[in-house]
C-alpha atoms as a PDB file:
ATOM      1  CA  UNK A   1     -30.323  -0.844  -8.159  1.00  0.00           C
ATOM      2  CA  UNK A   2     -27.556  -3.793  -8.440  1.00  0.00           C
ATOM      3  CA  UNK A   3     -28.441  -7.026  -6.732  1.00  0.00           C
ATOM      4  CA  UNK A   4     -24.549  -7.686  -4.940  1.00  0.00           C
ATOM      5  CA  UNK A   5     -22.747 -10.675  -5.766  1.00  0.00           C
ATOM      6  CA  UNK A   6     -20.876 -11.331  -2.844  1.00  0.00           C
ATOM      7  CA  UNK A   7     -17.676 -13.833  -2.477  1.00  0.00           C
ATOM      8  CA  UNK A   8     -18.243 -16.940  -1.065  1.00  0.00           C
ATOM      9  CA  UNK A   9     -15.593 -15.756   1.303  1.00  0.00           C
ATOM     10  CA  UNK A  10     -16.780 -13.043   2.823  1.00  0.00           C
ATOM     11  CA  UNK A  11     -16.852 -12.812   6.958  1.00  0.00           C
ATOM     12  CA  UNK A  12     -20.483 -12.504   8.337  1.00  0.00           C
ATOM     13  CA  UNK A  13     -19.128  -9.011  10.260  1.00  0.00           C
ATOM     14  CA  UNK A  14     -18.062  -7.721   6.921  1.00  0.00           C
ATOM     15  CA  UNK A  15     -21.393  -9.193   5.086  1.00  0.00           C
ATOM     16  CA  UNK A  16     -23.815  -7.470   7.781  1.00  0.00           C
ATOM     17  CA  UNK A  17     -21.620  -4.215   7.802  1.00  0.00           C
ATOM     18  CA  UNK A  18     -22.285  -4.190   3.952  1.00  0.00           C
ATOM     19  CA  UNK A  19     -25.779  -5.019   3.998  1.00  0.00           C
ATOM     20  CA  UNK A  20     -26.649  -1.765   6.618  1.00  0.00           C
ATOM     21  CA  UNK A  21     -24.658   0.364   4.181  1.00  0.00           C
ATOM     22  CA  UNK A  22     -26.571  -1.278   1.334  1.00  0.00           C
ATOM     23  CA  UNK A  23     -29.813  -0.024   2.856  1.00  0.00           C
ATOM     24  CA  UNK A  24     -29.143   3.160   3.608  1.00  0.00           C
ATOM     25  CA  UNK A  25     -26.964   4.929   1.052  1.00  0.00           C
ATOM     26  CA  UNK A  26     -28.793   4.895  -1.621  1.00  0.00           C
ATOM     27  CA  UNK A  27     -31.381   7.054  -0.178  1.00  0.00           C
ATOM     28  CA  UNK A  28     -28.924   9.687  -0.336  1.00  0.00           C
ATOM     29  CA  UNK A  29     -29.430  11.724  -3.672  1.00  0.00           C
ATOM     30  CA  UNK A  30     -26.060  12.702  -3.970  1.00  0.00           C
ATOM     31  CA  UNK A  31     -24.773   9.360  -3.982  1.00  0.00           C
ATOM     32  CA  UNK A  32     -24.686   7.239  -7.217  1.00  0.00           C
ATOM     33  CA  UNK A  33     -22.893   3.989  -6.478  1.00  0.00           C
ATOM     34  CA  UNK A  34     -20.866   2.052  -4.123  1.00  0.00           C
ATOM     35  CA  UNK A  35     -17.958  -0.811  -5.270  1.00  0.00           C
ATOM     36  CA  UNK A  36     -15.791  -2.820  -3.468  1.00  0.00           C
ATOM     37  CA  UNK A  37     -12.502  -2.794  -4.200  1.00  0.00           C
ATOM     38  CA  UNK A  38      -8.945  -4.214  -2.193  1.00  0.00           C
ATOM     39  CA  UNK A  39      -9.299  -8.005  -1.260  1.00  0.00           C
ATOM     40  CA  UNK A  40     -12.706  -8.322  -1.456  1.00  0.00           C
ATOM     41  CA  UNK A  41     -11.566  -8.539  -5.189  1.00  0.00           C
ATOM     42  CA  UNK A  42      -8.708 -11.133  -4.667  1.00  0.00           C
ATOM     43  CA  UNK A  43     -10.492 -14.202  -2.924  1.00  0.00           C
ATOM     44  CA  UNK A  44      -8.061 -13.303   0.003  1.00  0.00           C
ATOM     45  CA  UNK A  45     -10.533 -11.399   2.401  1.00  0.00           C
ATOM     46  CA  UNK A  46     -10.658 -13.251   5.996  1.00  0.00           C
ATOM     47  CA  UNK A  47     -11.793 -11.877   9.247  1.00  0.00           C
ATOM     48  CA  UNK A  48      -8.241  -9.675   9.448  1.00  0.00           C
ATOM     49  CA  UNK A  49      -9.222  -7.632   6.938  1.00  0.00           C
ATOM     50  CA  UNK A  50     -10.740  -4.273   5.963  1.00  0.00           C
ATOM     51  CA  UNK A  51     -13.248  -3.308   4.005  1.00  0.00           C
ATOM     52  CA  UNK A  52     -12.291  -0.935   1.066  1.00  0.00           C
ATOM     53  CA  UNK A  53     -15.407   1.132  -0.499  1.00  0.00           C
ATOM     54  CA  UNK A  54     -15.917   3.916  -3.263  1.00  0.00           C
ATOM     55  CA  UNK A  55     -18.560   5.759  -2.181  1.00  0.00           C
ATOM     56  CA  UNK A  56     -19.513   7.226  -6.048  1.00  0.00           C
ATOM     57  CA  UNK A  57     -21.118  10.329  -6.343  1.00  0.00           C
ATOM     58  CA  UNK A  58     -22.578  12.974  -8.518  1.00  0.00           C
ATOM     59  CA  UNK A  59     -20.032  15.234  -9.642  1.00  0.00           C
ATOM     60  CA  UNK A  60     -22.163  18.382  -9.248  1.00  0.00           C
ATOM     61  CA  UNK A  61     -22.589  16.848  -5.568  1.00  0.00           C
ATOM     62  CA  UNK A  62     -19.128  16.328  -4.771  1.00  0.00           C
ATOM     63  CA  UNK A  63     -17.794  18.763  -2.501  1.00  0.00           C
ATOM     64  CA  UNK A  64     -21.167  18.632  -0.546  1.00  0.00           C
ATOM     65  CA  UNK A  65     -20.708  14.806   0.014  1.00  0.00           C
ATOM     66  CA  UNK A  66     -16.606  15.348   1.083  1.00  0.00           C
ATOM     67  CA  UNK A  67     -17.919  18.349   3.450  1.00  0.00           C
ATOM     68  CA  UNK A  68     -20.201  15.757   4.764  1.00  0.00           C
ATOM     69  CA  UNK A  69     -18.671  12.359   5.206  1.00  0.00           C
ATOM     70  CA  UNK A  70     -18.426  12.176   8.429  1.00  0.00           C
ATOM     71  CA  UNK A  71     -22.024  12.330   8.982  1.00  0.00           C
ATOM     72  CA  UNK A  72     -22.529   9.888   6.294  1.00  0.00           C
ATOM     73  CA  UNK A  73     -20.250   7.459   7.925  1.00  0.00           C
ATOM     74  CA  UNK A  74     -21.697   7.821  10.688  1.00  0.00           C
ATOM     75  CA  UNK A  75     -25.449   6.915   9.227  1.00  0.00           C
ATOM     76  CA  UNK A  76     -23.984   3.552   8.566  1.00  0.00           C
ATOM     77  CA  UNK A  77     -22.686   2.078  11.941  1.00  0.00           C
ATOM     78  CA  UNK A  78     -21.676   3.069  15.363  1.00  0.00           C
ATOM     79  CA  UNK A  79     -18.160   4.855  14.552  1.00  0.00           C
ATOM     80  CA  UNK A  80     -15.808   5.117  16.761  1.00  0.00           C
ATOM     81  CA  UNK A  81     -12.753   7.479  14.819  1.00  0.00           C
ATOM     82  CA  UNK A  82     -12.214   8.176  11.439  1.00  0.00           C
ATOM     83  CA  UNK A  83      -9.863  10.637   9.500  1.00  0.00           C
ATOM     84  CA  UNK A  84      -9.166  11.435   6.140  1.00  0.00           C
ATOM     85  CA  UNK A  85      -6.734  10.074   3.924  1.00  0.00           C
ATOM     86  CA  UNK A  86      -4.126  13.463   3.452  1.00  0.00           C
ATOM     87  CA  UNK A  87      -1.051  11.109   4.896  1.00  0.00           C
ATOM     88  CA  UNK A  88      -1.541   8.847   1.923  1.00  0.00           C
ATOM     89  CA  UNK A  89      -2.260  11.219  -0.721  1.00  0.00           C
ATOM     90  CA  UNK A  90      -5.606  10.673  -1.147  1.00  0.00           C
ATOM     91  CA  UNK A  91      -7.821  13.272   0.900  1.00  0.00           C
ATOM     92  CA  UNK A  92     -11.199  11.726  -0.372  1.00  0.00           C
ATOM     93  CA  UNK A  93     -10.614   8.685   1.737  1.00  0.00           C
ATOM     94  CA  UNK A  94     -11.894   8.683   4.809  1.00  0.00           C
ATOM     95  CA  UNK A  95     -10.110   5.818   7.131  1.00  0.00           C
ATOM     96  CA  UNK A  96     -12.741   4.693   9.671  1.00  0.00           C
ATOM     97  CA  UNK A  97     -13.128   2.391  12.628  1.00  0.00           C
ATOM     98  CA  UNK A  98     -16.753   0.462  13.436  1.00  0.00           C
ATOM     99  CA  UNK A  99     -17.877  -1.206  16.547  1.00  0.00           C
ATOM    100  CA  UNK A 100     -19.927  -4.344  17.198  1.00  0.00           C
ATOM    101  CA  UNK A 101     -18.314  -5.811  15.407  1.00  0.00           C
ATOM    102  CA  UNK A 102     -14.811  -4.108  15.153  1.00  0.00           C
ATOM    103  CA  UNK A 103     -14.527  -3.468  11.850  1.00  0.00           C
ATOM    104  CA  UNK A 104     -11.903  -1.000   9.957  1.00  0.00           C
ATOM    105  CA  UNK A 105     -13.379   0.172   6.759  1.00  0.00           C
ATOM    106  CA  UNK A 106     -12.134   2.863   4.329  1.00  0.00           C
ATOM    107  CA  UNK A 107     -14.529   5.050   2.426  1.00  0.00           C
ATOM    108  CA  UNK A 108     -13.276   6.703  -0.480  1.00  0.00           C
ATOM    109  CA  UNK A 109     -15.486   9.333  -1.980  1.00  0.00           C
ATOM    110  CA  UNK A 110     -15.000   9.684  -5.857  1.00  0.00           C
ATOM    111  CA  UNK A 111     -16.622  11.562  -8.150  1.00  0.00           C
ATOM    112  CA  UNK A 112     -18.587   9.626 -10.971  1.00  0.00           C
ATOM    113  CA  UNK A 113     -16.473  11.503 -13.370  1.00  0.00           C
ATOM    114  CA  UNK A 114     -13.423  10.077 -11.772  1.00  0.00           C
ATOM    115  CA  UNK A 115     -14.061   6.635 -11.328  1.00  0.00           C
ATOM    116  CA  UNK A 116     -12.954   5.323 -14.470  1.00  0.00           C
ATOM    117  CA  UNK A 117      -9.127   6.402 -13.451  1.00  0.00           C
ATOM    118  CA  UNK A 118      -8.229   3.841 -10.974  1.00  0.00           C
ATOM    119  CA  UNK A 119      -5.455   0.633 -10.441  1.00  0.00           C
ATOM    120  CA  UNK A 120      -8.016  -2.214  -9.703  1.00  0.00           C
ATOM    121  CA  UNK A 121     -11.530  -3.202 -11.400  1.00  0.00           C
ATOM    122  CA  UNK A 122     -14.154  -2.805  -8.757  1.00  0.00           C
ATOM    123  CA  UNK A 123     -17.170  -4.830  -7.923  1.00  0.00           C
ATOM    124  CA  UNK A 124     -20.350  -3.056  -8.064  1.00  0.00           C
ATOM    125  CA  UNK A 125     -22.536  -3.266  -5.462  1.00  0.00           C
ATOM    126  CA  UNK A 126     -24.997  -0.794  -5.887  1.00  0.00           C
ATOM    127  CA  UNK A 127     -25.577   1.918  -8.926  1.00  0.00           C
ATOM    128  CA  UNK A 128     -28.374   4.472  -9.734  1.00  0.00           C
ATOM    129  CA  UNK A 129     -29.556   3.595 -13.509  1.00  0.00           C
ATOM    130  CA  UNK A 130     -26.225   2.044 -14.467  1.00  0.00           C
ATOM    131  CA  UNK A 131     -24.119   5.372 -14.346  1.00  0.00           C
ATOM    132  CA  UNK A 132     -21.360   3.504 -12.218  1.00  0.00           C
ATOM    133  CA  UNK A 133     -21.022   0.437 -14.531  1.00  0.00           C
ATOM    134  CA  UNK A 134     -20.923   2.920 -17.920  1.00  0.00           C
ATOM    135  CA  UNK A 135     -18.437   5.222 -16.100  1.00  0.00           C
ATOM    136  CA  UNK A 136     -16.197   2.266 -15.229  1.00  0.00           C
ATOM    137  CA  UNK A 137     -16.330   0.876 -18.960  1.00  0.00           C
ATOM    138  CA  UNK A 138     -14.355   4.315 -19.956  1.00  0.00           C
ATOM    139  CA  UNK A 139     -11.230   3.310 -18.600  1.00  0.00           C
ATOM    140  CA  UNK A 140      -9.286   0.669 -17.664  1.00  0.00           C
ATOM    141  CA  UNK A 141      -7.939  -0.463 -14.446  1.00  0.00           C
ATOM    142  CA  UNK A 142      -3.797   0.118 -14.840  1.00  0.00           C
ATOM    143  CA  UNK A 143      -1.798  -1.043 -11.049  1.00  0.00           C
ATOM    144  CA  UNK A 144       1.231   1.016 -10.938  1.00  0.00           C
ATOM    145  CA  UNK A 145       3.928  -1.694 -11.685  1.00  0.00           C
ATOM    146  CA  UNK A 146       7.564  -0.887  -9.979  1.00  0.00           C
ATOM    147  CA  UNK A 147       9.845   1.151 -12.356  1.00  0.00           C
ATOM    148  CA  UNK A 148      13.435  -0.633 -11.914  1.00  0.00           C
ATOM    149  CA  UNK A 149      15.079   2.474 -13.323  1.00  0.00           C
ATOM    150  CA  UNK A 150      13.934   4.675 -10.585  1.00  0.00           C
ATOM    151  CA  UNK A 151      14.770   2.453  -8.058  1.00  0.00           C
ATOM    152  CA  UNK A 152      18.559   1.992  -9.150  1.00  0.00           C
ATOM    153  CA  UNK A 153      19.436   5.765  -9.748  1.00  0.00           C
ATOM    154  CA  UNK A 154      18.447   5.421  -5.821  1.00  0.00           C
ATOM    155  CA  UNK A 155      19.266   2.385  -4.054  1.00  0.00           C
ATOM    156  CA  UNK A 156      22.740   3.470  -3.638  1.00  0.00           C
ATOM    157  CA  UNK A 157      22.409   6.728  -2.108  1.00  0.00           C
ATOM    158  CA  UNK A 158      19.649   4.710   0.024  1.00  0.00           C
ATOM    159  CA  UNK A 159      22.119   2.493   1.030  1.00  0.00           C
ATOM    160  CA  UNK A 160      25.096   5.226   1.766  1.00  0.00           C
ATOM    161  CA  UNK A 161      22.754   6.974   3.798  1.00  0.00           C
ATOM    162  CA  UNK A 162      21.568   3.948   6.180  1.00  0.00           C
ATOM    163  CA  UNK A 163      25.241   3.445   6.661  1.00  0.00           C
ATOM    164  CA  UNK A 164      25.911   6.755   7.716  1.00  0.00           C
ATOM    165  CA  UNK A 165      23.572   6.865  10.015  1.00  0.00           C
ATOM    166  CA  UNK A 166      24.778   3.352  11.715  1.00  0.00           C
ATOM    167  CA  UNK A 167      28.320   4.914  11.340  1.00  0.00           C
ATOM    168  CA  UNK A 168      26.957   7.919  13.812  1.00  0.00           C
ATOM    169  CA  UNK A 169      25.155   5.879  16.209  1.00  0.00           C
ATOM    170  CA  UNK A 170      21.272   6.495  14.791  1.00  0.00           C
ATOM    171  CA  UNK A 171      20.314   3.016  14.586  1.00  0.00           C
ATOM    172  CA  UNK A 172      16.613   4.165  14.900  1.00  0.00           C
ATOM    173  CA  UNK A 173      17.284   6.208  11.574  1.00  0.00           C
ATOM    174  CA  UNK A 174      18.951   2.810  10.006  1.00  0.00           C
ATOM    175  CA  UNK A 175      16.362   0.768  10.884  1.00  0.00           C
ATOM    176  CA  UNK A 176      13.858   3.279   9.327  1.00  0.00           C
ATOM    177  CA  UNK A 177      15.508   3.778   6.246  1.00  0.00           C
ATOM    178  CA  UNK A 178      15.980  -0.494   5.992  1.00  0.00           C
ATOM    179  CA  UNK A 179      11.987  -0.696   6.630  1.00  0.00           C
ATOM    180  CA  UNK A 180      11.692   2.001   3.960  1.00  0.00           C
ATOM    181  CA  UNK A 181      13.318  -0.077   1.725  1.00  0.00           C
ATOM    182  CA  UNK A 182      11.744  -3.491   2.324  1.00  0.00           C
ATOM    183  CA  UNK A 183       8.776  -1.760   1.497  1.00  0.00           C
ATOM    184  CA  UNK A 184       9.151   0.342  -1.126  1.00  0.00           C
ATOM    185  CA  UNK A 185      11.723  -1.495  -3.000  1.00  0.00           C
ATOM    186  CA  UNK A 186      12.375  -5.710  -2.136  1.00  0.00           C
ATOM    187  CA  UNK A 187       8.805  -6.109  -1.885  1.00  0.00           C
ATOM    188  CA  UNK A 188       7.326  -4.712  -4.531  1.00  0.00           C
ATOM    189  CA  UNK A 189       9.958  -6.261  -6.882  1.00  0.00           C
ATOM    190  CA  UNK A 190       9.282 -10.026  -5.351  1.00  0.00           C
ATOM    191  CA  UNK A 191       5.696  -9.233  -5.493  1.00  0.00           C
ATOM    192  CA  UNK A 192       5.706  -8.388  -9.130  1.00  0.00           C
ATOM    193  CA  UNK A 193       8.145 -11.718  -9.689  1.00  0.00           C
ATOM    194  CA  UNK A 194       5.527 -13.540  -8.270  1.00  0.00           C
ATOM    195  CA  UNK A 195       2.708 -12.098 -10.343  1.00  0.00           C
ATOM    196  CA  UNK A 196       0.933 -10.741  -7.354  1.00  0.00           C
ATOM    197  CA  UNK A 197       0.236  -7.321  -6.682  1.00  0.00           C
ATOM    198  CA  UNK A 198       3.162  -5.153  -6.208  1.00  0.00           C
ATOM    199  CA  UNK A 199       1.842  -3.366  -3.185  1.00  0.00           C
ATOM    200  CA  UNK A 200       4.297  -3.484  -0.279  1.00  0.00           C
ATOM    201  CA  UNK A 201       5.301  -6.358   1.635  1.00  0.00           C
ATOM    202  CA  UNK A 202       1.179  -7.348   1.462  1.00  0.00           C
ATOM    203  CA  UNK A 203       0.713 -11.172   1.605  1.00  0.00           C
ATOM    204  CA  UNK A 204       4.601 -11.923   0.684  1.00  0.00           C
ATOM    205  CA  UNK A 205       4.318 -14.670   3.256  1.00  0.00           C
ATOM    206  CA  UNK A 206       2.190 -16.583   0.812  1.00  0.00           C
ATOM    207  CA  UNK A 207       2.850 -15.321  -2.254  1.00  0.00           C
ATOM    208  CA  UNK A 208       6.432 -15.845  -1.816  1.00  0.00           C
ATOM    209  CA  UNK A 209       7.320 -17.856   1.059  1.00  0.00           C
ATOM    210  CA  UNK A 210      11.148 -18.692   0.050  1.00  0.00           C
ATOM    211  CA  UNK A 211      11.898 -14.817  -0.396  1.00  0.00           C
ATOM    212  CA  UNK A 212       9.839 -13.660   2.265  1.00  0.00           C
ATOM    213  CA  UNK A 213      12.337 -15.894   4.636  1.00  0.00           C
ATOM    214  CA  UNK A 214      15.431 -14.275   3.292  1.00  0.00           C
ATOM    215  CA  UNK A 215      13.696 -10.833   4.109  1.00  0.00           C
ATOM    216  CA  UNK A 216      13.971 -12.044   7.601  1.00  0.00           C
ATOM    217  CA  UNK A 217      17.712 -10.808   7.032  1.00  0.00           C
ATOM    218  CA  UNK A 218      16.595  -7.340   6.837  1.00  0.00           C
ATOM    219  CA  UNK A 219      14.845  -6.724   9.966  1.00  0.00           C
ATOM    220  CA  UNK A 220      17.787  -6.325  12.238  1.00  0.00           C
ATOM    221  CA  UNK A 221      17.658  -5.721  16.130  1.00  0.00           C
ATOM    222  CA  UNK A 222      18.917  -2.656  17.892  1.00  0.00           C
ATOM    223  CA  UNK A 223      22.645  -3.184  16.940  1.00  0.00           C
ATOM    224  CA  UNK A 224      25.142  -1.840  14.745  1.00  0.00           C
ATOM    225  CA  UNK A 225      26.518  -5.284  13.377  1.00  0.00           C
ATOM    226  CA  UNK A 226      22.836  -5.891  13.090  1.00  0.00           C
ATOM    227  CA  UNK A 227      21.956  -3.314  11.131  1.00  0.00           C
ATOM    228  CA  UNK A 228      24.770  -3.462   9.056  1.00  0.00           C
ATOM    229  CA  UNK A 229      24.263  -7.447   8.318  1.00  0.00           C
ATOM    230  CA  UNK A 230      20.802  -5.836   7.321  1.00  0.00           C
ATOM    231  CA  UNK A 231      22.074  -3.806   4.946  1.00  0.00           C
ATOM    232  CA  UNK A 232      23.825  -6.089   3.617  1.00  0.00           C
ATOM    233  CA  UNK A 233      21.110  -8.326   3.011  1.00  0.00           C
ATOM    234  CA  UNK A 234      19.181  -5.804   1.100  1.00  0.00           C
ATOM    235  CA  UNK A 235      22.003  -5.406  -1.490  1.00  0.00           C
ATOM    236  CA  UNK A 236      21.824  -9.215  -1.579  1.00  0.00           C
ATOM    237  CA  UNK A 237      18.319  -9.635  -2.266  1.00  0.00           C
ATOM    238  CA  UNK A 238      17.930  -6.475  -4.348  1.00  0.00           C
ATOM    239  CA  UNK A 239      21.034  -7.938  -6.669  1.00  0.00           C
ATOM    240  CA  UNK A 240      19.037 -10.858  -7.086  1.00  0.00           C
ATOM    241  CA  UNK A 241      15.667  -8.982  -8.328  1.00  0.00           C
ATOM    242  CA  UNK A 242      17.444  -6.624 -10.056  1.00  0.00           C
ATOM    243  CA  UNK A 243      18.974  -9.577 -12.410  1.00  0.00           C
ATOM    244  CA  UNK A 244      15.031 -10.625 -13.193  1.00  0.00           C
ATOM    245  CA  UNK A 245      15.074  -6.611 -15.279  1.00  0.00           C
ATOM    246  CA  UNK A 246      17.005  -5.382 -17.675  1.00  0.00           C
ATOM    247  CA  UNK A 247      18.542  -1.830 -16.608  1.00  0.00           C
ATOM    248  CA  UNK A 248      21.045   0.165 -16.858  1.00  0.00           C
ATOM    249  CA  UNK A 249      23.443  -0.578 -13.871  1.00  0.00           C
ATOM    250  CA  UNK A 250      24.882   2.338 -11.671  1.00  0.00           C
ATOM    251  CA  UNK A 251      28.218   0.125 -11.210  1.00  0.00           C
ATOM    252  CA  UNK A 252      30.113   2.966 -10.099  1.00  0.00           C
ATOM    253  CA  UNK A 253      28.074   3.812  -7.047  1.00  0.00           C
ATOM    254  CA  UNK A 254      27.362   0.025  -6.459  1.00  0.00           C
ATOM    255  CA  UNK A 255      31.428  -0.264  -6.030  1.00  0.00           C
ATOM    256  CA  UNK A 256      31.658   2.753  -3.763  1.00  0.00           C
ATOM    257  CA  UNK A 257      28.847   1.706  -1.577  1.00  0.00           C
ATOM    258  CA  UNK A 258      29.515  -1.626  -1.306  1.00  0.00           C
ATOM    259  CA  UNK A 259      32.983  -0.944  -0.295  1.00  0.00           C
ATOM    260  CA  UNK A 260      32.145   1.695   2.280  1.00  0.00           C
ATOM    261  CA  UNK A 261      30.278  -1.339   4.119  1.00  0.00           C
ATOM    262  CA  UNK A 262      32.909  -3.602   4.116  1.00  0.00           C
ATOM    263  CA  UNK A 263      35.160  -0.943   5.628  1.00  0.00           C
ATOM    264  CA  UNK A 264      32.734  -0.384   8.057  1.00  0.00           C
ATOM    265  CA  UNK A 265      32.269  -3.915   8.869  1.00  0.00           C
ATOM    266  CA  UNK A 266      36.306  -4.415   9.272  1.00  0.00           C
ATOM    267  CA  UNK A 267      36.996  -1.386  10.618  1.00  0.00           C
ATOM    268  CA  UNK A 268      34.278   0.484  12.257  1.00  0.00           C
ATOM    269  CA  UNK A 269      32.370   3.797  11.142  1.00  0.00           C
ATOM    270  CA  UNK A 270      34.639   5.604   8.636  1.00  0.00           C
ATOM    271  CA  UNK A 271      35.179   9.139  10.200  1.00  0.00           C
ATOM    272  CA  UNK A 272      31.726  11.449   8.804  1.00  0.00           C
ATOM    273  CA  UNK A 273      33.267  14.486   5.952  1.00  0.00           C
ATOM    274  CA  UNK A 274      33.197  17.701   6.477  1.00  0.00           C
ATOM    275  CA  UNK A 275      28.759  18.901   6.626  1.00  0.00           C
ATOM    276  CA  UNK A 276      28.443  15.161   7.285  1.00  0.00           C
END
């Protein structure tokens, strides 16, 4: 059994949640390890955050131990809800929520022939016989890094699309697709610019203060010039990323688009096309 090393910064909730798990998982059978993996990695974990666990198991014990998580979860604390992870394409997570203390702590349940394919290095916290730490040292840990190329045979039609929508009136639908983009394109970029983690907006505040202020632009209020200024200021920030990557740029659709918004901004909504 692993003796954990735990970060100086760890909360005392998070430390005494651990430390109840710690004592009674391992007298599962099935059960080969548990790692810690998210920010109690990063020296970033504070009394906001969740704990994120691989539960490790035996791989001929696998589909027992998913049939049975939520009894297991509920063996180490009093749980209040928890649901499995489906929604984010992982369905061996299961997303739970602790009382005294409050505590939100995610449970994934990998096999110990999976655990070596994974985007961070975990810290073990408890193996059987050293199975985790040899299963771990077949792979290595690979974060999936945005792929610029992807992005720009998109962003345009992304764009098109929110303006449509604040052409007709669906400003919820904008202000959707402008979220959808903040996350899944400006901050992942600035993230990765920053050397950080390119998950999200997460921590952008700190990691990037100066951008994360211009991103202010892009959270616009219930209004059609606001959503359109929006807009705008996501072409503005993703021209200025973009430059940091060398890729082949969709100038064509860039013109079109661009010009479409400044129509729209002179002139009001362009009448929709035919199937519009």
């Amino acid at each position: 059994m692993t003796a954990p090393g735990y970060p100086p910064f760890l909360p005392a909730a998070h430390r005494e949640w651990l430390e109840r798990a710690l004592a009674i998982l391992p007298a599962d059978p099935r059960l080969v390890g548990l790692a810690a993996a998210g920010s109690f990695l990063t020296g970033a974990m504070d009394a906001f955050s969740d704990l994120d666990l691989l539960v490790v198991t035996d791989p001929a014990q696998q589909q027992a131990v998913l049939a049975d998580r939520d009894a297991i979860a509920r063996r180490l604390g009093h749980l209040l809800a928890g649901f499995t992870g489906e929604h984010v394409g992982e369905p061996r997570l299961f997303i739970t929520l602790y009382d005294a203390p409050l505590l939100h702590v995610d449970l994934k349940f990998v096999s110990l022939a999976d655990v070596h394919l994974r985007v961070e290095q975990p810290a073990v916290l408890w193996e059987r016989d050293g199975l985790l730490s040899r299963a771990l040292a077949q792979g290595e840990a690979v974060y999936p890094q945005p792929d610029i190329a992807w992005i720009e045979a998109r962003f345009w039609i992304w764009m098109h699309y929110g303006a449509q929508k604040i052409g007709r009136g669906e400003l919820f639908e904008a202000i959707d697709l402008i979220g959808f983009v903040r996350a899944a394109v400006l901050g992942p970029l600035a993230l990765r610019r920053a050397h950080a983690r390119p998950q999200g907006m997460r921590r952008i505040e700190s990691h990037d203060p100066d951008f994360a202020a211009a991103l202010r632009g892009t959270v616009p209020a219930y209004d059609r010039a606001s959503c359109l200024h929006a807009l705008d200021t996501c072409i503005a920030l993703y021209r200025r990323l973009r430059a940091d990557f060398d890729v082949v740029v969709d100038g064509a659709a860039e013109l079109a688009v661009t010009a479409y918004l400044a129509a729209m901004a002179r002139e009001g909504a362009p009448a929709p096309r035919a199937g519009d």
